[in-house]
Protein backbone atom coordinates (compact mmCIF):
# COMPACT_ATOMS: atom_id res chain seq x y z
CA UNK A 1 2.83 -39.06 -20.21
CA UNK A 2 5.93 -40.62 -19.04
CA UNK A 3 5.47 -39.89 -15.56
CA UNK A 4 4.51 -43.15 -13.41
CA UNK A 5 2.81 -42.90 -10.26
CA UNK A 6 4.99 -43.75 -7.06
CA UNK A 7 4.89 -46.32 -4.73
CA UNK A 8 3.27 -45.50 -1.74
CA UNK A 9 5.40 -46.98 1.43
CA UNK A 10 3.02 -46.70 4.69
CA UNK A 11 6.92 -46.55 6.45
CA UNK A 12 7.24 -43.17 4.33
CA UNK A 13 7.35 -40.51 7.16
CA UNK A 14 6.22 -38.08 4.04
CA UNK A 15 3.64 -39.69 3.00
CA UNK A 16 2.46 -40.40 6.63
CA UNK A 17 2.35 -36.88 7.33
CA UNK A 18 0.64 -36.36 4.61
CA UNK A 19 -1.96 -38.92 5.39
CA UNK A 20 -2.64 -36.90 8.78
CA UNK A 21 -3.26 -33.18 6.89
CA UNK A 22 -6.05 -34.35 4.61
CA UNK A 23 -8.57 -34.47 7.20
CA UNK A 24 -12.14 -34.37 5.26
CA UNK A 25 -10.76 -35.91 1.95
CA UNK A 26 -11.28 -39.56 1.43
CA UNK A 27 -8.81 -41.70 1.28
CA UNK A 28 -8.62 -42.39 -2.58
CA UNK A 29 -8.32 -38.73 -2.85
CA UNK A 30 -5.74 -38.22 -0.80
CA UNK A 31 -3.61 -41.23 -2.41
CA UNK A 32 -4.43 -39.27 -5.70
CA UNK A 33 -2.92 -36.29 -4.70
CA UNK A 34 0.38 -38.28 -4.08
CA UNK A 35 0.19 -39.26 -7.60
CA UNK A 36 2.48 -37.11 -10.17
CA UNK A 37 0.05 -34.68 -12.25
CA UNK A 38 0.95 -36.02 -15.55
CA UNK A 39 -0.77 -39.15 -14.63
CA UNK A 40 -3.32 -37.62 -12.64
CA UNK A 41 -5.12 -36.18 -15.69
CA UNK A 42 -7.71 -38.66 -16.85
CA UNK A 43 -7.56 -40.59 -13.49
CA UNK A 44 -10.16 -39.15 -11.70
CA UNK A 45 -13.89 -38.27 -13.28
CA UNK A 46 -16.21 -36.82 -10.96
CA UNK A 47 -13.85 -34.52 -8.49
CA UNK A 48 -10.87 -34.32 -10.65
CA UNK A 49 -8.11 -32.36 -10.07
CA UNK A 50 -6.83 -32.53 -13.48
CA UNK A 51 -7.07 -29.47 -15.87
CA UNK A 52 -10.59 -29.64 -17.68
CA UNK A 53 -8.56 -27.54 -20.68
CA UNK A 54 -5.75 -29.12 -21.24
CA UNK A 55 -4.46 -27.19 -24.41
CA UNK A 56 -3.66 -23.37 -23.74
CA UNK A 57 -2.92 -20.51 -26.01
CA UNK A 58 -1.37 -17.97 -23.84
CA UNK A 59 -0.39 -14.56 -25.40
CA UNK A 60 2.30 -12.66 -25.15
CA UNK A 61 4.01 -9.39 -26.04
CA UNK A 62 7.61 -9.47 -27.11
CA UNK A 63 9.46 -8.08 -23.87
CA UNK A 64 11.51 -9.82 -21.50
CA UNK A 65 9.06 -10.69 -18.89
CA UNK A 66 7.45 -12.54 -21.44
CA UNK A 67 9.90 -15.53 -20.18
CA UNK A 68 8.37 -16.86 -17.83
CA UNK A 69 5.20 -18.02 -19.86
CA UNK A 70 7.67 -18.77 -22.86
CA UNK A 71 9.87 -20.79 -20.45
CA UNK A 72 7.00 -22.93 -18.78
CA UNK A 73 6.37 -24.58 -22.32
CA UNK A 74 10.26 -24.73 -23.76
CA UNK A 75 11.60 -26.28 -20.30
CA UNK A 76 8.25 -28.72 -19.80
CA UNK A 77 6.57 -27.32 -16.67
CA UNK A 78 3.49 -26.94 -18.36
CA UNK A 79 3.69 -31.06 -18.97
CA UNK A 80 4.19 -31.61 -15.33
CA UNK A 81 0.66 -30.13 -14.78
CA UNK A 82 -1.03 -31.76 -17.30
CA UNK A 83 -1.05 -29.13 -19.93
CA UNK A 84 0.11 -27.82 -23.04
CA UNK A 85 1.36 -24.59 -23.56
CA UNK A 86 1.55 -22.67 -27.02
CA UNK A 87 2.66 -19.50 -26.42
CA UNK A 88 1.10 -16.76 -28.75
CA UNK A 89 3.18 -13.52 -29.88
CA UNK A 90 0.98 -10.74 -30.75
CA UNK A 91 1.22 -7.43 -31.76
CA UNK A 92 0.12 -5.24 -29.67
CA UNK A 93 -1.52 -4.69 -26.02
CA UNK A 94 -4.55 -3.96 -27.53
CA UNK A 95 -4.96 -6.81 -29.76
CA UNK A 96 -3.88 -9.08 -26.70
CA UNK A 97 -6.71 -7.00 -24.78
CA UNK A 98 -9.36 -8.13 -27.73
CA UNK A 99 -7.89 -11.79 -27.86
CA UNK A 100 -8.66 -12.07 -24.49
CA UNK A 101 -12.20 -10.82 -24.19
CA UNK A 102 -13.33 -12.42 -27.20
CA UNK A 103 -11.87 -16.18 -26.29
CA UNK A 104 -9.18 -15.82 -28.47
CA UNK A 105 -6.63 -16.33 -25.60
CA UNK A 106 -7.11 -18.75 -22.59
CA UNK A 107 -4.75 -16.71 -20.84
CA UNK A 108 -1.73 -13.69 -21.34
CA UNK A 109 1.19 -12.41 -20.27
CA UNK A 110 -0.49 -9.04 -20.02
CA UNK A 111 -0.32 -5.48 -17.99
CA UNK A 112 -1.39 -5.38 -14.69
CA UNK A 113 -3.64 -2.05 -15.62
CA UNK A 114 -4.86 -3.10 -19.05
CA UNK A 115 -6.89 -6.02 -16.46
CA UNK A 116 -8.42 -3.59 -14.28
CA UNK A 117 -9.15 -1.09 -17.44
CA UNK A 118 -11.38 -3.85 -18.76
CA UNK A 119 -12.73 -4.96 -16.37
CA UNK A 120 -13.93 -1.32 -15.27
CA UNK A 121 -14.64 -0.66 -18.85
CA UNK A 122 -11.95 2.05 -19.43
CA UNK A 123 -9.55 1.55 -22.48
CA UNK A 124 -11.84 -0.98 -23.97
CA UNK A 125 -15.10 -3.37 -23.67
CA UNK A 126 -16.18 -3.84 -20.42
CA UNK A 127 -15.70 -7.58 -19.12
CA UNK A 128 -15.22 -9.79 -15.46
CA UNK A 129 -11.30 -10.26 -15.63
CA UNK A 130 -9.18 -12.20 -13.38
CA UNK A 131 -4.91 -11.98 -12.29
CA UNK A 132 -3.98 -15.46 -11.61
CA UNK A 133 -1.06 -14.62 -10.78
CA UNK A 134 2.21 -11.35 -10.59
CA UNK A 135 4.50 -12.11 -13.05
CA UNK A 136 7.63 -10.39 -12.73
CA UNK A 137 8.63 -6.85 -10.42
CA UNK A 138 11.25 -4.16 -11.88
CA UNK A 139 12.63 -4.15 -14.94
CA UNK A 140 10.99 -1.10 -17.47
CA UNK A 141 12.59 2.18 -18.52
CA UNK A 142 12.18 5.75 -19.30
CA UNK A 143 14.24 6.43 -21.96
CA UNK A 144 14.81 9.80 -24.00
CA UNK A 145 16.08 10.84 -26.96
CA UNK A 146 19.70 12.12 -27.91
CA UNK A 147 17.87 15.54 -28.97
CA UNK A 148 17.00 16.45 -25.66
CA UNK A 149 20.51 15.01 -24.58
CA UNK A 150 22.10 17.78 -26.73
CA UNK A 151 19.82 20.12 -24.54
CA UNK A 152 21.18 19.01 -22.06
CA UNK A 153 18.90 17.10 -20.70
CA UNK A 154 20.02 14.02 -18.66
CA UNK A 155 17.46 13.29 -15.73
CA UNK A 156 13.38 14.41 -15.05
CA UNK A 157 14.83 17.75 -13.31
CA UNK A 158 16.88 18.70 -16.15
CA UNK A 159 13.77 17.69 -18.47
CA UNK A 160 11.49 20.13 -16.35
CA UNK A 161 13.78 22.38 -17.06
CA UNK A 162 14.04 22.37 -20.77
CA UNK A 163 10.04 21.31 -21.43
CA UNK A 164 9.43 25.24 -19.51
CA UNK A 165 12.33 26.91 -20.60
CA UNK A 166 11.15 25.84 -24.22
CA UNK A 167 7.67 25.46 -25.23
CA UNK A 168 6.98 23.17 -27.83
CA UNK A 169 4.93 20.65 -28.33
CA UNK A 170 6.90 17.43 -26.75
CA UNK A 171 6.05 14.15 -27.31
CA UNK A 172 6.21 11.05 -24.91
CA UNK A 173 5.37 7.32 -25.77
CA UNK A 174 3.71 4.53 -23.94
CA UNK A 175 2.12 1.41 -24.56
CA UNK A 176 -1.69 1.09 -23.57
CA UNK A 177 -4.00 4.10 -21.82
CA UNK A 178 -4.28 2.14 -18.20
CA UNK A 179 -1.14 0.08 -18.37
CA UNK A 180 1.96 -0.39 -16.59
CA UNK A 181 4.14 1.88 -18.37
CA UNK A 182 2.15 4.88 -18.66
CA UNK A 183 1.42 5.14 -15.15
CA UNK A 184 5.22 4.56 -14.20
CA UNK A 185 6.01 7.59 -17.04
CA UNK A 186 3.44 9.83 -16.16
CA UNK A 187 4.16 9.04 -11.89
CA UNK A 188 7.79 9.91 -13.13
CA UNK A 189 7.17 13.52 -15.53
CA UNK A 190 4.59 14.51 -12.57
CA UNK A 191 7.33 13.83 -9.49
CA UNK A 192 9.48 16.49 -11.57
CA UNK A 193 6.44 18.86 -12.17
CA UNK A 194 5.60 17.98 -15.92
CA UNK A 195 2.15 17.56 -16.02
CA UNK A 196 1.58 14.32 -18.74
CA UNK A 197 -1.57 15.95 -20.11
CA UNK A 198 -0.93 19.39 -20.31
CA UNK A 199 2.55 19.73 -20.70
CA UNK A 200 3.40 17.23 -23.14
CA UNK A 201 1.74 15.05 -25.03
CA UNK A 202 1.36 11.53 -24.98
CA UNK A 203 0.60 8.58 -27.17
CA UNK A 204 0.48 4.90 -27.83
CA UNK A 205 3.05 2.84 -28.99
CA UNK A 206 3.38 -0.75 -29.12
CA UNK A 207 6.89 -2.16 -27.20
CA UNK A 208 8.95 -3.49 -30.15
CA UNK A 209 8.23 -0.64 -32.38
CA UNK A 210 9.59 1.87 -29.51
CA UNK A 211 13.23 1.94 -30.93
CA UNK A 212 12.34 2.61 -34.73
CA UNK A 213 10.02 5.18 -33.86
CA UNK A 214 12.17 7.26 -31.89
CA UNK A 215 14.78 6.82 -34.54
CA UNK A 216 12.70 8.69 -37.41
CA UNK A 217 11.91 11.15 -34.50
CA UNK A 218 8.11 10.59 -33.72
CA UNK A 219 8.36 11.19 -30.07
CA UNK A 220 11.39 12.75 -27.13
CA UNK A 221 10.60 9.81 -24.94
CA UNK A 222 9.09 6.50 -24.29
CA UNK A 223 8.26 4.18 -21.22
CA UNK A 224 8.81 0.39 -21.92
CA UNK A 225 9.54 -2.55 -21.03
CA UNK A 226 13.04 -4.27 -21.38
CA UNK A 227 15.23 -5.09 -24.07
CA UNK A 228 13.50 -1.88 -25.79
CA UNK A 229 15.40 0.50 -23.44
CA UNK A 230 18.82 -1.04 -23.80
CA UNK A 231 18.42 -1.48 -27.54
CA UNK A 232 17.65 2.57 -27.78
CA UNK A 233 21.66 2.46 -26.44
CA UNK A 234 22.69 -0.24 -28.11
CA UNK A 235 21.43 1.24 -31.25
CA UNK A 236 22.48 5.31 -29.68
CA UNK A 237 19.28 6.77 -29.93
CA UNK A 238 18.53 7.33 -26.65
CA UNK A 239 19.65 6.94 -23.22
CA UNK A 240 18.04 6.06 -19.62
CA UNK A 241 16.69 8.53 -17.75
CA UNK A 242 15.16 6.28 -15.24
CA UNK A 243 14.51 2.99 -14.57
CA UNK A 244 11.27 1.45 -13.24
CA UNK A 245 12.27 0.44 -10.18
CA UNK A 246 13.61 4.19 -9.93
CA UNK A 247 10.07 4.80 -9.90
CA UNK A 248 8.73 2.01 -7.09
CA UNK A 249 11.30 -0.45 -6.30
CA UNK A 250 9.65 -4.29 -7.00
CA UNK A 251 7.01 -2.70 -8.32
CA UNK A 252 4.06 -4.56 -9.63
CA UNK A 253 4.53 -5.51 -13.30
CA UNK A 254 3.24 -7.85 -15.38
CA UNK A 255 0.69 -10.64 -14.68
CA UNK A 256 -0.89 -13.88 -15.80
CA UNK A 257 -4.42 -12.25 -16.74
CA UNK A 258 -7.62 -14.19 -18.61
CA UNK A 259 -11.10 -13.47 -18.16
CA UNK A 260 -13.30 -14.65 -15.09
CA UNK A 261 -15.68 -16.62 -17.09
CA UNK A 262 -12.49 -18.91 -17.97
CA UNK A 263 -11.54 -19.20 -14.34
CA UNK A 264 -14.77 -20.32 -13.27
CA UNK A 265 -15.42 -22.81 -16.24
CA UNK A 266 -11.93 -23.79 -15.89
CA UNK A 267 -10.67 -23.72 -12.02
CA UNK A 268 -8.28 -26.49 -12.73
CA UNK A 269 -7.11 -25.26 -15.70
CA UNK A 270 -6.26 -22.14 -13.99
CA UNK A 271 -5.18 -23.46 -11.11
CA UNK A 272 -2.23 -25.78 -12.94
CA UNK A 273 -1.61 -22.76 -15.37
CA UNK A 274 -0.64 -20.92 -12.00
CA UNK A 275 1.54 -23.73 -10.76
CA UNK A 276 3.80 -24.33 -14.12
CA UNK A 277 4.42 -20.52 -14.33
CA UNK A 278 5.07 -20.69 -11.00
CA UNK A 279 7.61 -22.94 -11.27
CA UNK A 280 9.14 -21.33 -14.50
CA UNK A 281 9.62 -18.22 -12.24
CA UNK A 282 11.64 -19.87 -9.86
CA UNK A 283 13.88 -21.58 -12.75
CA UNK A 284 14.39 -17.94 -14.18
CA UNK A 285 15.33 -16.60 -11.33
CA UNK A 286 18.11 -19.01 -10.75
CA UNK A 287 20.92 -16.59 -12.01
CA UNK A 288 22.65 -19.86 -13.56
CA UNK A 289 19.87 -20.00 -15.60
CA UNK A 290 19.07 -16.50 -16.99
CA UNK A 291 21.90 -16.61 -19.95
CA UNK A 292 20.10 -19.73 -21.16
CA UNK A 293 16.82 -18.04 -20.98
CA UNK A 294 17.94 -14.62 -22.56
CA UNK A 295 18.97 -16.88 -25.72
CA UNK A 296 15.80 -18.70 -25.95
CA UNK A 297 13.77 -15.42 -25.74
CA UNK A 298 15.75 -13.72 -27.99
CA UNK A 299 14.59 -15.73 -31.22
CA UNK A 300 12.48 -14.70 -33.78
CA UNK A 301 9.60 -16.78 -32.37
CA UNK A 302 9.73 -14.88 -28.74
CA UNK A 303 11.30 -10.84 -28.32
CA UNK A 304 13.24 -10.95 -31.65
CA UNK A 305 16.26 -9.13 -29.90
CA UNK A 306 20.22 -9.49 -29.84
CA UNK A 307 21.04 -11.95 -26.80
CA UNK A 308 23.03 -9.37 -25.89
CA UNK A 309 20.57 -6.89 -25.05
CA UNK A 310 18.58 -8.98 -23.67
CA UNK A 311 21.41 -10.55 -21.21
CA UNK A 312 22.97 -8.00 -19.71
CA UNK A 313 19.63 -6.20 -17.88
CA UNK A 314 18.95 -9.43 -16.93
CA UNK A 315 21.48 -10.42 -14.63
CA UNK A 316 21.08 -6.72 -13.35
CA UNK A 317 24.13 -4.64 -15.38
CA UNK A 318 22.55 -1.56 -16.34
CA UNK A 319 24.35 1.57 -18.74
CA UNK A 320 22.91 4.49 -19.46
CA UNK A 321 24.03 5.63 -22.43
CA UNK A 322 25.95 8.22 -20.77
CA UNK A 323 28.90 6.67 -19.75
CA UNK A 324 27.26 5.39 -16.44
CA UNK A 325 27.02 1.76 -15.33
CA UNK A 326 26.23 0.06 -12.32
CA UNK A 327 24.96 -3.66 -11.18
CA UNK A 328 21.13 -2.96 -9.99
CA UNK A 329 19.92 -4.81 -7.05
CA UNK A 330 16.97 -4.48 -8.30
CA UNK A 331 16.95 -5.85 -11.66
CA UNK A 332 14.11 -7.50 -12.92
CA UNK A 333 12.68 -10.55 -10.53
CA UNK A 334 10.16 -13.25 -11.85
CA UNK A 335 10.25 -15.15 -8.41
CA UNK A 336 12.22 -13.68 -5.45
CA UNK A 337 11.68 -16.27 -2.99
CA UNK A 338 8.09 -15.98 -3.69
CA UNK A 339 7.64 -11.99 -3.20
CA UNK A 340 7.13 -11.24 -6.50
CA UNK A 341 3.94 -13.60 -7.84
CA UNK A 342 1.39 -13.09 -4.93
CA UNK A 343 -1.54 -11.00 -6.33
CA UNK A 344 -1.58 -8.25 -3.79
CA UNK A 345 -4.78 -6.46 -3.68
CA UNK A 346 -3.07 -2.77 -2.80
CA UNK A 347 -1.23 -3.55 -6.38
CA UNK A 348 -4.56 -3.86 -8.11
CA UNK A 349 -5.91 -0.71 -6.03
CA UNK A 350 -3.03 0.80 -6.88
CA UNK A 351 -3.52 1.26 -10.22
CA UNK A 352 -7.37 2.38 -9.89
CA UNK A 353 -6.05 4.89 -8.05
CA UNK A 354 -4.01 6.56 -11.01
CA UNK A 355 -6.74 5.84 -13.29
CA UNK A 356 -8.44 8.29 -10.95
CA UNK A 357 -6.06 10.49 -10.61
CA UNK A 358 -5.58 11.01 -14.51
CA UNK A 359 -8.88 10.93 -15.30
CA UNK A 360 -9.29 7.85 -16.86
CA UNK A 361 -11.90 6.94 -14.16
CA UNK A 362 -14.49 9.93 -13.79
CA UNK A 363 -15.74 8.82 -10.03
CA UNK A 364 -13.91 6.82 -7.61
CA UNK A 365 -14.49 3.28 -7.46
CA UNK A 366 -14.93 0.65 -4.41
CA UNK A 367 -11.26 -0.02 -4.33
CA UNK A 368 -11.03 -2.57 -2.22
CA UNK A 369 -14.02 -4.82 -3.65
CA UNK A 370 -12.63 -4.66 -7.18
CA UNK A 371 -9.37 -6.19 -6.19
CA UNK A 372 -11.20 -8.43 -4.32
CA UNK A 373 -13.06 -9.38 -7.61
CA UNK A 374 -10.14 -9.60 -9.97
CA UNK A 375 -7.31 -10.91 -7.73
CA UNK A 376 -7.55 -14.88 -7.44
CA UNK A 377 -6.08 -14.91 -4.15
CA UNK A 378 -7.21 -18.11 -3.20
CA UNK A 379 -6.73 -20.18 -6.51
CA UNK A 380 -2.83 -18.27 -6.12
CA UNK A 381 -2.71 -19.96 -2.92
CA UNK A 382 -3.60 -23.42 -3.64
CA UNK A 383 -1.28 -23.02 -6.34
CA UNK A 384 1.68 -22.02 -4.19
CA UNK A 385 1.17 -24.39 -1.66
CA UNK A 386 1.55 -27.26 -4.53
CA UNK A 387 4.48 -25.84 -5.56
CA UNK A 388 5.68 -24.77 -2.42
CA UNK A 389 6.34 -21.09 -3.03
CA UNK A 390 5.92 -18.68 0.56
CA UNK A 391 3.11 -16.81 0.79
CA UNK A 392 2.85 -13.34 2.34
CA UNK A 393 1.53 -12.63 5.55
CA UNK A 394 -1.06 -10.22 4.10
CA UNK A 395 -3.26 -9.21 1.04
CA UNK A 396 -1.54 -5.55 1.12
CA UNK A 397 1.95 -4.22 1.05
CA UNK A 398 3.27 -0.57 1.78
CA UNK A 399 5.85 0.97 -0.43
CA UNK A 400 7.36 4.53 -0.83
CA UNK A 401 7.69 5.62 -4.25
CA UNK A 402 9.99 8.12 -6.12
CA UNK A 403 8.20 10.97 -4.65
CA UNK A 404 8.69 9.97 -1.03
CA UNK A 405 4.65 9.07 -0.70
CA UNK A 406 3.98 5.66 1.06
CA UNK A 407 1.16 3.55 -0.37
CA UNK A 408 -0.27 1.04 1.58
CA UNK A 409 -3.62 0.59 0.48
CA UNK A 410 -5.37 1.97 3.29
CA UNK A 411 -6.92 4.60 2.33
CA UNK A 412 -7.31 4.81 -1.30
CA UNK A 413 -9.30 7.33 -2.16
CA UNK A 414 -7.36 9.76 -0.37
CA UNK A 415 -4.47 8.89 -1.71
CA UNK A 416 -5.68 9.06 -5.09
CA UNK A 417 -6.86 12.85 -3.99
CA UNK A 418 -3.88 13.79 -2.58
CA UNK A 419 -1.69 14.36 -5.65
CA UNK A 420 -0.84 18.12 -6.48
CA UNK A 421 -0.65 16.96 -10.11
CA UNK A 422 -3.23 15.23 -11.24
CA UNK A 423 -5.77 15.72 -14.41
């Protein structure tokens, strides 16, 4: 490492301060701390900070909130924690799912449900699973083919419309059974009174085959992540019916995700894994930064997309495809002063909550005490105070979504009863 460790001046009202807040450490721990990771690793044996696995393979889906992960190794913050990141593009959510039960995959840029699916045992193999960390809030799509445009369709109410005014069998895509996306699509069909079960039908499709798929005309609609909406425009396919954020504004998203046999054989590993993602967040959400980060992502090696696409969702300028545009405040956010990465527990609960209410979970769950399990709220916070990124002044948050019903974490069970639509 080329780091080297700085002089310590007892006149250094920093480091003097600092001196008076590590109560209970001794002192050669404390002067540790003050040294710069990089050198850190190897420094100490028994009580070491440094990460006991310093070489990580962290998968990742080709998407735009895949930068963050792909930016912590390209810009070096993975280096100034002692570690080396490779990220790893794979194919699909399920083979990132299988990657990361089986070892495969220290870590992943993964959906927030596909975690608590496995580690409930729904969608997969059953296994103790762990969020390090949010990843990024806002920032998906609902987007819908030019047939139904030509029907007239432009919106869910005009959708409604059509799907009972004409019977047929259609056909909706998303992108794993307890993820992200199909809870935002079948949250948005059920707001306008399409049940996503009965309806219409539904099936799996990974993210960057959304566009091709639609083109041959295997489904009317998908829910994805970005650039896959915009590049159903760009390519005039489709058009937006609704964004994410339409749904829940800074919703919950994507997250750091591994299994909790790594965390606990590895607590520094995840701990510094946490911290350079943490500071890749912030860099991305620098808006100098994010046309230098749409380019990188948009190789072959990352999302495999035209910079373009990419780009212009990024710094928040959003078209429909039908002659609409607009600047969203509420594009997608890797950072947000902090807001975005904390691992709230009513986002976990959240999703059990639609897993209940469509089925995918036959009873309900402890709500609460699953969170509890798979949110590393305290490692997070170590983390953040190391890289000094705000925390929040509690585990839960209230939001109203799309449907003017305000979740807040309270009470989940009755809020996962309360739906009118439900399976």
């Amino acid at each position: 490492m080329s780091d080297t460790p700085e002089t310590l001046h007892p006149q250094d009202p920093s480091k003097r301060d600092f001196m008076k807040k590590t109560t209970g450490l001794s002192v050669a721990a404390a002067l540790m701390a003050l040294v710069p990771p990089g050198v850190r690793q190897g420094a100490w044996a028994a009580g070491s900070d440094a990460p006991e696995k310093p070489n990580l393979s962290i998968g990742f889906i080709p998407l735009t909130d895949c930068a963050s992960v792909v930016m912590a190794s390209v810009k070096g913050f993975d280096k100034k924690y002692g570690l080396t990141i490779t990220p790893s593009k794979e194919a699909s959510w399920a083979a990132v799912r299988d990657k990361l039960v089986n070892g495969e995959l220290d870590a992943a840029h993964v959906l927030y449900g596909l975690v608590y699916g496995v580690q409930l045992g729904i969608g997969g193999p059953k296994k103790d699973m762990a969020v390090l960390m949010a990843i990024n809030n806002n920032g998906q799509g609902i987007t819908l083919s030019n047939q139904l445009k030509d029907k007239g369709v432009t919106d869910g109410a005009s959708l409604a419309r059509l799907v009972k005014a004409e019977p047929r069998e259609y056909t909706f895509a998303q992108t794993f059974p307890t993820g992200t996306h199909a809870m935002w699509l079948y949250y948005w069909l059920a707001t306008y009174g399409i049940n996503p079960f009965k309806d219409v039908k539904n099936i799996v499709v990974p993210p960057p085959q959304m566009v091709a798929n639609m083109r041959v005309g295997n489904m009317d609609g998908f829910c994805v992540g970005e650039p896959w909406n915009q590049r159903a425009i760009f390519d005039k396919i489709g058009f937006s019916a609704a964004t994410s954020q339409d749904v829940w504004v800074d919703h919950p998203e994507k997250v750091v995700g591994t299994t909790d046999e790594f965390v606990q054989r590895y607590p520094n590993t995840a701990r510094a894994m946490t911290m350079a993602i943490l500071e890749a967040s912030k860099y991305i959400d620098d808006m100098k930064n994010r046309a230098e980060v749409a380019k990188v992502i948009s190789s072959k090696a990352y999302v495999n997309a035209p910079f373009d696409v990419i780009k212009d969702r990024m710094l928040g300028r959003y078209e429909n495809g039908l002659g609409k545009t607009w600047q969203d405040p509420n594009y997608m956010k890797f950072y947000n002063g902090g807001a975005v990465n904390y691992p709230y527990l009513s986002d976990g609960m959240w999703f059990l909550t639609q897993h209940k209410r469509w089925g995918l979970l036959k009873e309900h769950p402890d709500y609460l005490a699953v969170a509890k399990k798979v949110n590393k709220t305290d490692l997070y916070k170590e983390a953040a105070a190391q890289v000094k990124a705000p925390l929040p002044k509690s585990d839960m948050r209230t939001s109203k979504l799309i449907d003017g019903v305000v979740w807040d974490g309270k009470d989940p069970k009755a809020y996962a009863d309360s739906f009118k639509i439900k399976a």
